[in-house]
C-alpha atoms as a PDB file:
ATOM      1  CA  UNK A   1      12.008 380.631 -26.497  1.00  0.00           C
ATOM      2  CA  UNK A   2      13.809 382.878 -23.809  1.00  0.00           C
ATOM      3  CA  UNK A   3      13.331 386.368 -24.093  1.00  0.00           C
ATOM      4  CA  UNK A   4      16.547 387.348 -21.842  1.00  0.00           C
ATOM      5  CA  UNK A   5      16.650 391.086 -20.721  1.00  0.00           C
ATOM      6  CA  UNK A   6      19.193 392.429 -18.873  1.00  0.00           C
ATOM      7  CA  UNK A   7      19.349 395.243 -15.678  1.00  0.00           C
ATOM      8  CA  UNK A   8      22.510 397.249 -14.227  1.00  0.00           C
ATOM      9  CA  UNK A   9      22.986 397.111 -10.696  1.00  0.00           C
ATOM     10  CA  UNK A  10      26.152 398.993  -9.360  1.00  0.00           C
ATOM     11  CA  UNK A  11      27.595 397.340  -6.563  1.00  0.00           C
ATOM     12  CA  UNK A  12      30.054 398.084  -3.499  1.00  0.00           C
ATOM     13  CA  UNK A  13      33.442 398.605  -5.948  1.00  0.00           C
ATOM     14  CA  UNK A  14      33.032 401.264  -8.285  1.00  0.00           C
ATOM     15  CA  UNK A  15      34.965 399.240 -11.068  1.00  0.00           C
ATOM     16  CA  UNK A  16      32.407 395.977 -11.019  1.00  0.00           C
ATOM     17  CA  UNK A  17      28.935 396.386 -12.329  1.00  0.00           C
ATOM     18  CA  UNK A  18      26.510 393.302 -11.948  1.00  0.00           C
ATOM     19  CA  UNK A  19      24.227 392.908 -15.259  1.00  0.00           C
ATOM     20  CA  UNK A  20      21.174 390.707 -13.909  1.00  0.00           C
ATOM     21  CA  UNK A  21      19.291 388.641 -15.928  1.00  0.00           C
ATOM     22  CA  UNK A  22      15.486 387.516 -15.976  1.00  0.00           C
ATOM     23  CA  UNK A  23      16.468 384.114 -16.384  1.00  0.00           C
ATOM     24  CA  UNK A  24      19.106 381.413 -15.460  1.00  0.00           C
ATOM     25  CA  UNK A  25      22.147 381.522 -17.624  1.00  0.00           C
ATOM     26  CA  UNK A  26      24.329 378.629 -15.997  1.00  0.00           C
ATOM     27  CA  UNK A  27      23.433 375.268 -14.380  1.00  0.00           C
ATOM     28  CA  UNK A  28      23.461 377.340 -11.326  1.00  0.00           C
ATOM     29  CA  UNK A  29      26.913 377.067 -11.275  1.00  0.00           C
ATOM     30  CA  UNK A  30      29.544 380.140 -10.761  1.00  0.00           C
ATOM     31  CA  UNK A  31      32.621 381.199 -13.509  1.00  0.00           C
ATOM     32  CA  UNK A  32      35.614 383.925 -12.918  1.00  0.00           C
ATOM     33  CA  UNK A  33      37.648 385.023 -15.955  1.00  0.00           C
ATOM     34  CA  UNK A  34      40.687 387.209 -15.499  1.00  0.00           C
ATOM     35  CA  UNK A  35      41.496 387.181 -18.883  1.00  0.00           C
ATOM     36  CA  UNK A  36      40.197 386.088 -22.802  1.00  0.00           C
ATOM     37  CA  UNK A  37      42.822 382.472 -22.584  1.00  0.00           C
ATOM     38  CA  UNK A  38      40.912 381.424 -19.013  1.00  0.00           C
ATOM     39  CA  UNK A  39      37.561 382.158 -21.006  1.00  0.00           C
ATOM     40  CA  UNK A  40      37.973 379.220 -23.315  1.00  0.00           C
ATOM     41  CA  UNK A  41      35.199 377.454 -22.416  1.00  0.00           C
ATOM     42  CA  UNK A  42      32.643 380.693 -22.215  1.00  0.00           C
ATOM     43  CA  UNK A  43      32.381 382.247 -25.601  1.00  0.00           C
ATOM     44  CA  UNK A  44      30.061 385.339 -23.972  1.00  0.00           C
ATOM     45  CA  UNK A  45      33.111 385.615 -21.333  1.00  0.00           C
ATOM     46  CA  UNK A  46      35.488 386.038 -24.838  1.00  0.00           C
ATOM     47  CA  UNK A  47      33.429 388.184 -26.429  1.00  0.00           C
ATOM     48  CA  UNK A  48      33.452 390.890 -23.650  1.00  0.00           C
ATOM     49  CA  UNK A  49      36.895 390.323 -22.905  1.00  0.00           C
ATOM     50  CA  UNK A  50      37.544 392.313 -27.121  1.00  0.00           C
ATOM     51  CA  UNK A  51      36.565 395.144 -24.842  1.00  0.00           C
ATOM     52  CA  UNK A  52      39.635 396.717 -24.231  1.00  0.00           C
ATOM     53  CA  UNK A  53      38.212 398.103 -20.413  1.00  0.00           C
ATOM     54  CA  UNK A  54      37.138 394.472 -19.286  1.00  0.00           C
ATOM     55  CA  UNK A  55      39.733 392.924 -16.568  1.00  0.00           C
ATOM     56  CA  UNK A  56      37.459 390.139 -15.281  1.00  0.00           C
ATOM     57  CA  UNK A  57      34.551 388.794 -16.002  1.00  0.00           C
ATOM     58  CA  UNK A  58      32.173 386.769 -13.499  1.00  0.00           C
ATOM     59  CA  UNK A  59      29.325 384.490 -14.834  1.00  0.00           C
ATOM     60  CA  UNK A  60      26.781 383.507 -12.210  1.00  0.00           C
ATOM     61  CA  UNK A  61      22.958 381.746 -12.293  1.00  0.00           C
ATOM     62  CA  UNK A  62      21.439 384.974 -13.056  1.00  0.00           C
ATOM     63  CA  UNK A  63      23.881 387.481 -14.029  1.00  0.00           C
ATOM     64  CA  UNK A  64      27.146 388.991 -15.505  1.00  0.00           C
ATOM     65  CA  UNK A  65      29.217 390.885 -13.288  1.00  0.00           C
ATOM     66  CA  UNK A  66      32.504 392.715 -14.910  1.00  0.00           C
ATOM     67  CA  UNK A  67      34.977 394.381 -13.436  1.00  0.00           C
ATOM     68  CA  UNK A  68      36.733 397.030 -15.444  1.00  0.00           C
ATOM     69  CA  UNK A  69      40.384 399.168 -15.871  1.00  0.00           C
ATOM     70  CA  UNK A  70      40.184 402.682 -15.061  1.00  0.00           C
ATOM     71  CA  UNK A  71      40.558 403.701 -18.488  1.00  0.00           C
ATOM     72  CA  UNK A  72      36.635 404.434 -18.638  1.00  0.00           C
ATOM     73  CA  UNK A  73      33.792 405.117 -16.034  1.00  0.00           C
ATOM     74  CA  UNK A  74      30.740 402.616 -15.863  1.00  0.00           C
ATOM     75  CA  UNK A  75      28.619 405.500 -16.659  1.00  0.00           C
ATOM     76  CA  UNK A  76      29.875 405.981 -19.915  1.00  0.00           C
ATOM     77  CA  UNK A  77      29.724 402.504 -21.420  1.00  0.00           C
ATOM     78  CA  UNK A  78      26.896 400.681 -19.171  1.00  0.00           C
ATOM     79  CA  UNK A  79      24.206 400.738 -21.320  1.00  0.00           C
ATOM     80  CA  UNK A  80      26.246 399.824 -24.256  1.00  0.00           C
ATOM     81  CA  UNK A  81      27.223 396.782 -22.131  1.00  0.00           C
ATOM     82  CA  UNK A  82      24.273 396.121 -21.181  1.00  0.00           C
ATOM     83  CA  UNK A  83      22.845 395.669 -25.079  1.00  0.00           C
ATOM     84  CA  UNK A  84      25.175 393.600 -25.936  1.00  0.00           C
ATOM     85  CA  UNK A  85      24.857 391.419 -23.313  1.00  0.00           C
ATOM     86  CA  UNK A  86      21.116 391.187 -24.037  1.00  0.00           C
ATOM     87  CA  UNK A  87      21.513 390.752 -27.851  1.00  0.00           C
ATOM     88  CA  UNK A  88      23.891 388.126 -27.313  1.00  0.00           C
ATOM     89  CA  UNK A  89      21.886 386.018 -25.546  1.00  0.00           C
ATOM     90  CA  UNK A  90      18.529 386.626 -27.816  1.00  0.00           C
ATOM     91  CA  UNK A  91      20.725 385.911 -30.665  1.00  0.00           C
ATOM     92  CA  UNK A  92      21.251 382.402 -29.140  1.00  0.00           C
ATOM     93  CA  UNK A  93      24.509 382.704 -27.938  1.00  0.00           C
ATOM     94  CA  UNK A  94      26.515 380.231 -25.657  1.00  0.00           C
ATOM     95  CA  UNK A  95      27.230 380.907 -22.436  1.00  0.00           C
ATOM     96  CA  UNK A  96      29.802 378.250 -21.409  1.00  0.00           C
ATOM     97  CA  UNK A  97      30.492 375.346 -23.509  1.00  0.00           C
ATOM     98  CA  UNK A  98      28.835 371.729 -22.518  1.00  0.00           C
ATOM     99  CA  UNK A  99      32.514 370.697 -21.276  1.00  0.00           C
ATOM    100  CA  UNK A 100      32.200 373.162 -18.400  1.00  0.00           C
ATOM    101  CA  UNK A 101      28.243 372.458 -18.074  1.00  0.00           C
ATOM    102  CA  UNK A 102      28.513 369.037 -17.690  1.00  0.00           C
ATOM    103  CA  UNK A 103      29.390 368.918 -14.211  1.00  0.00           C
ATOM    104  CA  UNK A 104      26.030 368.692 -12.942  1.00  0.00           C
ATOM    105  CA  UNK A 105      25.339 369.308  -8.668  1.00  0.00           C
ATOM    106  CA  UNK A 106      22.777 366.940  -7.586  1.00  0.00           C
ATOM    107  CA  UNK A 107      19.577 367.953  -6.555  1.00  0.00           C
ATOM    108  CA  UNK A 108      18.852 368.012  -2.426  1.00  0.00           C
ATOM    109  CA  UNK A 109      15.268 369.131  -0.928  1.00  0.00           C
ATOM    110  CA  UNK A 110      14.824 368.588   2.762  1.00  0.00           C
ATOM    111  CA  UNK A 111      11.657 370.008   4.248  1.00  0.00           C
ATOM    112  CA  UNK A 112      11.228 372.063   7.023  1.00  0.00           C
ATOM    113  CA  UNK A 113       8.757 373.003   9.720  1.00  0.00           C
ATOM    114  CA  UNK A 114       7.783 376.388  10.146  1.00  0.00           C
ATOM    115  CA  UNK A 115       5.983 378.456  13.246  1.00  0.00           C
ATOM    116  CA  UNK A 116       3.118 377.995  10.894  1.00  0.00           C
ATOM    117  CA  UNK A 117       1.624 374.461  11.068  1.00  0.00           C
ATOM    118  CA  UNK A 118      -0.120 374.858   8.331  1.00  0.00           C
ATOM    119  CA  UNK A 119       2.691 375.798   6.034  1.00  0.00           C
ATOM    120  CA  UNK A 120       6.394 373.429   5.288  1.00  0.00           C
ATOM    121  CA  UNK A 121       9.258 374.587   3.667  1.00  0.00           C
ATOM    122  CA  UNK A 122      10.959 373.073   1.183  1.00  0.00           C
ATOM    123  CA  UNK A 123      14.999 373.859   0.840  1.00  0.00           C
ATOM    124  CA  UNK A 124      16.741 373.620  -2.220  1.00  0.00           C
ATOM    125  CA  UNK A 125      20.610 373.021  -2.607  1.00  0.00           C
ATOM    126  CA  UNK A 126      20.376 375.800  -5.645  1.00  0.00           C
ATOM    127  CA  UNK A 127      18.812 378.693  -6.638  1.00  0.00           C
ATOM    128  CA  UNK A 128      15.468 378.462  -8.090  1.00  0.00           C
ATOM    129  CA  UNK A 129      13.909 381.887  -8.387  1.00  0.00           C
ATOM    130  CA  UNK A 130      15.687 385.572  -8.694  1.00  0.00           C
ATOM    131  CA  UNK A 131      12.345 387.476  -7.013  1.00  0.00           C
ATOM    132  CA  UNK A 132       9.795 386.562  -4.946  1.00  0.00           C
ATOM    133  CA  UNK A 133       6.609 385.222  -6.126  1.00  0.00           C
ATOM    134  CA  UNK A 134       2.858 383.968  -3.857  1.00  0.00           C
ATOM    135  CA  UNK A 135       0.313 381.892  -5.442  1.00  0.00           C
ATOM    136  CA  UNK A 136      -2.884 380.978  -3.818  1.00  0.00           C
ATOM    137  CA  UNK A 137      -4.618 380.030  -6.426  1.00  0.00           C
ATOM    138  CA  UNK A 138      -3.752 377.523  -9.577  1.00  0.00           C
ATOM    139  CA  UNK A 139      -5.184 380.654 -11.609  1.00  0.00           C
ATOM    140  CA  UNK A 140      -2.879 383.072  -9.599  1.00  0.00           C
ATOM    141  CA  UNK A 141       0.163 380.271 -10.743  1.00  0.00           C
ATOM    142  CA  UNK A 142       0.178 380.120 -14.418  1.00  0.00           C
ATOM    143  CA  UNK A 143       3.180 382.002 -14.737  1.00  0.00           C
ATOM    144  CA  UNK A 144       4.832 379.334 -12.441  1.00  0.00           C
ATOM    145  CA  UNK A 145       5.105 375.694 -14.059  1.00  0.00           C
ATOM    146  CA  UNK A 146       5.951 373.888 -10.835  1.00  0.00           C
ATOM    147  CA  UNK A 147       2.836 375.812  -8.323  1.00  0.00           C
ATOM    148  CA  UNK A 148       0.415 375.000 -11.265  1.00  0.00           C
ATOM    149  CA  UNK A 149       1.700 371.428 -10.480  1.00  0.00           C
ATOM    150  CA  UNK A 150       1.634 371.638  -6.737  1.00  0.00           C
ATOM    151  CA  UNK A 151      -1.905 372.901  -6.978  1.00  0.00           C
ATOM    152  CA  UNK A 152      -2.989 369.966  -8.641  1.00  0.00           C
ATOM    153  CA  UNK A 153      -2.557 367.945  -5.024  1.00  0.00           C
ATOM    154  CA  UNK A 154      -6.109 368.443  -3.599  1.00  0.00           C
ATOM    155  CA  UNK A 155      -4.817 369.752  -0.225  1.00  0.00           C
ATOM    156  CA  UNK A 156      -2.641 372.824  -1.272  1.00  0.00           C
ATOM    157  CA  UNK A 157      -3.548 375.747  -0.393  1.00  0.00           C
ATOM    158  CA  UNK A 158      -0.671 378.169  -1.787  1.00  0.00           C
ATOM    159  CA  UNK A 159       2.401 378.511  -2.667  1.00  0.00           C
ATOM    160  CA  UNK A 160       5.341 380.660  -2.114  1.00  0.00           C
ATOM    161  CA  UNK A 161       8.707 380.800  -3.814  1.00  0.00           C
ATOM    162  CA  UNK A 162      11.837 382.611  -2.935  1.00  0.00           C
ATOM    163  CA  UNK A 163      15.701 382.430  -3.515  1.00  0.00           C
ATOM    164  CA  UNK A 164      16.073 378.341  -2.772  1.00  0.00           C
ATOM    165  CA  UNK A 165      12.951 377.577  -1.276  1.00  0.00           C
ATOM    166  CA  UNK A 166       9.404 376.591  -1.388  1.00  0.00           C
ATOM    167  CA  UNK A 167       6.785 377.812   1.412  1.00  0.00           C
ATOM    168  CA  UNK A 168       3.798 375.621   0.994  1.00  0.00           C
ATOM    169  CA  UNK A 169       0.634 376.123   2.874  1.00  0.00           C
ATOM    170  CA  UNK A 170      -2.146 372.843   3.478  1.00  0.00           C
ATOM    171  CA  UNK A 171      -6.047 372.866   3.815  1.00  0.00           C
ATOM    172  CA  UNK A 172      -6.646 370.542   6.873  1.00  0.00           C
ATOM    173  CA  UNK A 173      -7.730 367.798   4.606  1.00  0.00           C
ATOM    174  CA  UNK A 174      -4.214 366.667   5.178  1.00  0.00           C
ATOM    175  CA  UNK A 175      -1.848 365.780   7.459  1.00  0.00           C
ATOM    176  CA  UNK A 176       1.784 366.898   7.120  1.00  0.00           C
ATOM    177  CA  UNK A 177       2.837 363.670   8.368  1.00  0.00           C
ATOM    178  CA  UNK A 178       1.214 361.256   5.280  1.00  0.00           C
ATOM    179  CA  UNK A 179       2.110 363.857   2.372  1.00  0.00           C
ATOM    180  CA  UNK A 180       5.873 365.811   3.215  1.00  0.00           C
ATOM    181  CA  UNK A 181       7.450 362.430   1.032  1.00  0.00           C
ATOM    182  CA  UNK A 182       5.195 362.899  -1.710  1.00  0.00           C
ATOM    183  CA  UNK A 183       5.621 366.470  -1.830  1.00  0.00           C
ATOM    184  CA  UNK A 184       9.151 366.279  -1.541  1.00  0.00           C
ATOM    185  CA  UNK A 185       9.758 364.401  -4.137  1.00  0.00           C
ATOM    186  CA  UNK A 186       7.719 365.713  -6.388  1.00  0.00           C
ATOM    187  CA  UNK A 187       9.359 369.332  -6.140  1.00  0.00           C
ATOM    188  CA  UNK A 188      12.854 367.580  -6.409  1.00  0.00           C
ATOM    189  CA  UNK A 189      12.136 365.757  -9.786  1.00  0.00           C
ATOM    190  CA  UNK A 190      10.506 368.831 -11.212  1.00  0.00           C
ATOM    191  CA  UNK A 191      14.136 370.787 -10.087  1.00  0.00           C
ATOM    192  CA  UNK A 192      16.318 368.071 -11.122  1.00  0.00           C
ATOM    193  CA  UNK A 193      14.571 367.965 -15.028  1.00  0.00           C
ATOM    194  CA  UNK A 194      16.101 371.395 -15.048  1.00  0.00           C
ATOM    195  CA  UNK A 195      12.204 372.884 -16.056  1.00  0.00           C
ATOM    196  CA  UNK A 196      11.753 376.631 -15.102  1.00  0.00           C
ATOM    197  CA  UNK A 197      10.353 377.313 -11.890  1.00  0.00           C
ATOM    198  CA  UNK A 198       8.252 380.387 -13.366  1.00  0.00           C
ATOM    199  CA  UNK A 199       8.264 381.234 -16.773  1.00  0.00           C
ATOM    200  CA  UNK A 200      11.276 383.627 -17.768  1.00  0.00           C
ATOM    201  CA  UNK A 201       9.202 386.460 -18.242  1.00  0.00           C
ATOM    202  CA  UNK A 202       7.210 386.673 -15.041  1.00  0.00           C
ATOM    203  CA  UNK A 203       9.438 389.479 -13.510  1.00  0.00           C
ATOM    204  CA  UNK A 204       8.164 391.687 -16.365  1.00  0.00           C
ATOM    205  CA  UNK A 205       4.792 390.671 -16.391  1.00  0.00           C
ATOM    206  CA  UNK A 206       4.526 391.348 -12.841  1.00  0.00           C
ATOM    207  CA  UNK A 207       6.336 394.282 -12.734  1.00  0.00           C
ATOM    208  CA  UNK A 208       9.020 392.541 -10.538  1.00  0.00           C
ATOM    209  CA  UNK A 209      12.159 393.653 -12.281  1.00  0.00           C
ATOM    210  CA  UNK A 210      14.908 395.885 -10.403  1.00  0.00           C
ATOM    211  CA  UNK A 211      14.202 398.394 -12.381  1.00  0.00           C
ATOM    212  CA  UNK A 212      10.293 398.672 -11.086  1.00  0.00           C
ATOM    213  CA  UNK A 213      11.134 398.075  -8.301  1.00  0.00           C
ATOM    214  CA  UNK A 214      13.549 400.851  -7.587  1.00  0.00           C
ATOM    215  CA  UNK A 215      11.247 403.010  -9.217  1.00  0.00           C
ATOM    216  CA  UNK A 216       8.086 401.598  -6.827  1.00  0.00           C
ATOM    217  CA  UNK A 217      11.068 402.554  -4.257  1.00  0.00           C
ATOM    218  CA  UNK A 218      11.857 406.114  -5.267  1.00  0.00           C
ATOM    219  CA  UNK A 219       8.520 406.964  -5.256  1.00  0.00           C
ATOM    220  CA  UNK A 220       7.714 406.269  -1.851  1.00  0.00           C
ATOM    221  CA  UNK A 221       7.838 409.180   0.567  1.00  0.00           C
ATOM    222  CA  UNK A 222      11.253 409.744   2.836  1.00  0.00           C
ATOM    223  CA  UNK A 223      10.023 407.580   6.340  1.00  0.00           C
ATOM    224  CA  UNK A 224       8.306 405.457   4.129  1.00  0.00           C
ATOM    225  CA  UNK A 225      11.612 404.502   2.532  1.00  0.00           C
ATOM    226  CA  UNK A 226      12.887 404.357   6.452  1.00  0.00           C
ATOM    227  CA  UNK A 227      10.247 401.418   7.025  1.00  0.00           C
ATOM    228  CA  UNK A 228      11.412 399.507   4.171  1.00  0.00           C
ATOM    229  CA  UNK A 229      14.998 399.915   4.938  1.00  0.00           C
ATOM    230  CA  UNK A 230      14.262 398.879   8.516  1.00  0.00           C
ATOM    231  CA  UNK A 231      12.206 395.932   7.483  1.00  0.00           C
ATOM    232  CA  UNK A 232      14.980 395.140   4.711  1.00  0.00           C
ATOM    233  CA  UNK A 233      17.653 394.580   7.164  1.00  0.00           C
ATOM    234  CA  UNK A 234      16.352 393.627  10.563  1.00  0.00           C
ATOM    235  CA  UNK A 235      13.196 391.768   9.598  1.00  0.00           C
ATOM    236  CA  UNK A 236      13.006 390.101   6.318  1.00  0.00           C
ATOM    237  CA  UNK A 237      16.400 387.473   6.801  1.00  0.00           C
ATOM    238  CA  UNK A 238      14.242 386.660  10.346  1.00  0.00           C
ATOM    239  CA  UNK A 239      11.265 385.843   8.767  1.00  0.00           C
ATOM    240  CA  UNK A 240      12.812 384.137   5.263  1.00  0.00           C
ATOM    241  CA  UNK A 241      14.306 381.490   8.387  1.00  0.00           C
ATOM    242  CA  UNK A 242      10.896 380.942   8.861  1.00  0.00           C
ATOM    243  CA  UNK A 243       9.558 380.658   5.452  1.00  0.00           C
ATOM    244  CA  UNK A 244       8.028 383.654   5.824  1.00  0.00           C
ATOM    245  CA  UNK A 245       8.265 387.246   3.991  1.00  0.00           C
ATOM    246  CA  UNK A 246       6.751 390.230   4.804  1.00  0.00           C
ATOM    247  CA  UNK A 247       6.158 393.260   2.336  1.00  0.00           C
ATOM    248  CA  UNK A 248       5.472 397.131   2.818  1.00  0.00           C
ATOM    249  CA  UNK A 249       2.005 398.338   1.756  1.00  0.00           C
ATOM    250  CA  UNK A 250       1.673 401.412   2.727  1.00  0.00           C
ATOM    251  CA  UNK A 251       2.442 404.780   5.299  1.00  0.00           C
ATOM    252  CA  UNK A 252       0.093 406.758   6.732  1.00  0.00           C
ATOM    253  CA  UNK A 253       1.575 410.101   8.209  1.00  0.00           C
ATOM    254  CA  UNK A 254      -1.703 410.994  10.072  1.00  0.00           C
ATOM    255  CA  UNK A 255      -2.289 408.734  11.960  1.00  0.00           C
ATOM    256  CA  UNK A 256       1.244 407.330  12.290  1.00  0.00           C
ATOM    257  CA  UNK A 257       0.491 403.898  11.233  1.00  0.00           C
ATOM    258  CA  UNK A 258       2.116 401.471   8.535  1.00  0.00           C
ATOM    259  CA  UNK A 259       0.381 398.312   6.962  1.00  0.00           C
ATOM    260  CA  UNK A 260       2.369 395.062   5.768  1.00  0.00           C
ATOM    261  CA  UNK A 261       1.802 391.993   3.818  1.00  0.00           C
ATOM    262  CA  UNK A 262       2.331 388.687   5.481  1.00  0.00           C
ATOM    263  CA  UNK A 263       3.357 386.116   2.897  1.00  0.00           C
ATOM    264  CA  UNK A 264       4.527 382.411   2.595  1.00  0.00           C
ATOM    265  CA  UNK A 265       4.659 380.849   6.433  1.00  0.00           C
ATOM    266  CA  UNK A 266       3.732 384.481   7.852  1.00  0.00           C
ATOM    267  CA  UNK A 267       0.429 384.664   6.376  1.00  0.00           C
ATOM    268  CA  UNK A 268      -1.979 383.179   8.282  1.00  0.00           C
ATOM    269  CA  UNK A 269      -0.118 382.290  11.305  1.00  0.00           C
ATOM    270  CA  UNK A 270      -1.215 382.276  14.774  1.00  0.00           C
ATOM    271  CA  UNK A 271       2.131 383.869  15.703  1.00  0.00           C
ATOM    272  CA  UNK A 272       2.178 386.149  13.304  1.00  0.00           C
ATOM    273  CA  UNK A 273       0.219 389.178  14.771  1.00  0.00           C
ATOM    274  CA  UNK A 274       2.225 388.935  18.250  1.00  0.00           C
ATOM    275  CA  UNK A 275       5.245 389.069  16.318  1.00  0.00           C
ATOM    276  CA  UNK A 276       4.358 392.090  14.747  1.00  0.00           C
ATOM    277  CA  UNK A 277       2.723 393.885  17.817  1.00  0.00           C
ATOM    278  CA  UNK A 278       5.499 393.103  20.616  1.00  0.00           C
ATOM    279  CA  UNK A 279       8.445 392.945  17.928  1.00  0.00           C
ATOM    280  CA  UNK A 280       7.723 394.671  14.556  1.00  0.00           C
ATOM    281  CA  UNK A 281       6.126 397.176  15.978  1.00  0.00           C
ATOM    282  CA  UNK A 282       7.952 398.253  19.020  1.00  0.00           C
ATOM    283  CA  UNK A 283      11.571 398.383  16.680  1.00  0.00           C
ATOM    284  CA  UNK A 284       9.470 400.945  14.243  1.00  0.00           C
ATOM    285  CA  UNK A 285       8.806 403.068  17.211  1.00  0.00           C
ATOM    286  CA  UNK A 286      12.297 402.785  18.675  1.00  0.00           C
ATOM    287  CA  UNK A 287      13.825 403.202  15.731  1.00  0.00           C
ATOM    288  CA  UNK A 288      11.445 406.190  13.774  1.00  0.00           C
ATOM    289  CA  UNK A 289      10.963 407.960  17.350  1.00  0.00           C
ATOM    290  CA  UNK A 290       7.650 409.676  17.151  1.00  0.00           C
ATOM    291  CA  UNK A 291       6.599 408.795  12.981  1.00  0.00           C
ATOM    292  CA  UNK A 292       5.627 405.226  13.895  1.00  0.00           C
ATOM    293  CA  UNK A 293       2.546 403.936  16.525  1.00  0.00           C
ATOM    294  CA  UNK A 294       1.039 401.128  15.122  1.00  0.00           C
ATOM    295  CA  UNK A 295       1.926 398.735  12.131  1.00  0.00           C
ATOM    296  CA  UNK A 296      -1.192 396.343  10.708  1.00  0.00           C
ATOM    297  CA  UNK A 297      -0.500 392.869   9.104  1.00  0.00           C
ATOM    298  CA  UNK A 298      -2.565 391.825   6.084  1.00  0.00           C
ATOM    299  CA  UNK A 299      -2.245 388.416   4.723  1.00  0.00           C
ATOM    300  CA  UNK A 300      -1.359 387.604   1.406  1.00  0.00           C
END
């Protein structure tokens, strides 16, 4: 069974507060309420809605978001919020009714090619995972049902999931060319039985929830956070197009240099390292004038 637990993230407007879940809570399908009659169908939606600060309530794959009157400040009453989100849905509770579920999206997965040869991606029409997770091992994937399956095809090497995609890598055993079909399809039956991708409580076994995370975040030194912000906004999305992620490791102020972690299509890639040195690189020293001269790439 589901063990759901729940984590406040404010967002841009002060009155809406996003409550994320570990898990899926819809057939990745969204929901707006702007009032308890509208919430028919989504008895969690009513239930929130006998608070008397709730004015709407959104209902997404992986979280609650509520927006509230001004007769109270999030601060006050997050928490409380929070719990009874959490308890609700541990106590079995329904989320919408099978009348609104029903309408089920069929499942597309087209495959992609990547700067990496050795690595495809495979896109997804939904969702599949709320943080990112690399296997490269089928030891490394038991908390992920559907890499512990992937690893069972003689020629996979590992695999990397993130958002609505797939990054698999290949041993040269195989062409790309005589197994993409079989691959494909066997990711987009596994999807379309509605199984979990990893199991529900892999963000807290691996520390992946935004709550460590912000804290892994806070404790990082001030350019440290700079790097991260940098690589955040002007790298990552770059990268992700390519199947691709790549992942702080460390600062060191002495010698001005930074390390990353190449994951997914990024790790292992002939590309990879001029990337970093003519474009990576020179934006950290543009942009952090003088606290930046050299940034290393480690694969994942």
């Amino acid at each position: 069974m589901k063990t759901y637990t729940v984590s406040i993230q404010e967002t841009s407007n002060n009155t809406i507060i996003k409550f994320e879940l570990n898990a899926f809570i819809t057939n990745h399908q969204s929901f707006e309420f702007n009032n308890i009659d509208e919430a028919k169908n989504s008895p969690l939606a009513q239930q929130l809605f006998y608070l008397p600060f709730v004015k709407k309530v959104y209902i997404s794959s992986n979280f609650v978001a509520i927006e509230r009157y001004n007769i109270v400040e999030w601060k006050d009453v997050q928490e409380e919020v929070a719990q009874q989100i959490e308890d609700y849905l541990n106590n079995n509770g329904i989320v919408i009714t099978e009348a609104e579920s029903v309408k089920k999206v069929p499942v597309t997965l087209y495959a992609e090619s990547t700067p990496n040869p050795s690595v495809l991606k495979f896109v997804a029409n939904k969702k599949l995972v709320t943080a990112t997770y690399e296997f490269n091992s089928i030891e490394e994937a038991k908390l992920s049902p559907l890499a512990t399956e992937l690893f069972h095809f003689p020629f996979v090497k590992s695999v990397f999931i993130e958002d609505n995609y797939l990054s698999v890598s290949k041993y040269d055993i195989a062409e790309w060319d005589t197994v993409t079909m079989e691959v494909r399809e066997h990711i987009r039956n596994f999807i379309a039985q509605g199984k979990d991708i990893v199991d529900p409580q892999a963000q807290q076994i691996l520390k992946k929830t935004s709550e460590e995370l912000d804290k892994t975040f806070e404790a990082y030194d001030d350019i440290s956070k700079e790097i991260i912000n940098i690589l955040e906004e002007y790298v990552k999305p770059a990268v992700a197009s390519d199947g691709g992620n790549i992942m702080f490791q460390s600062y060191d102020p002495n010698d001005k240099s930074v390390k990353v972690v190449l994951q997914g299509a990024c790790s292992g890639c002939p590309s990879s390292t001029f990337t970093l040195k003519n474009g990576i690189e020179n934006m950290l020293k543009e942009m952090l004038k003088g606290k930046v001269e050299t940034v290393e790439a480690i694969n994942g």
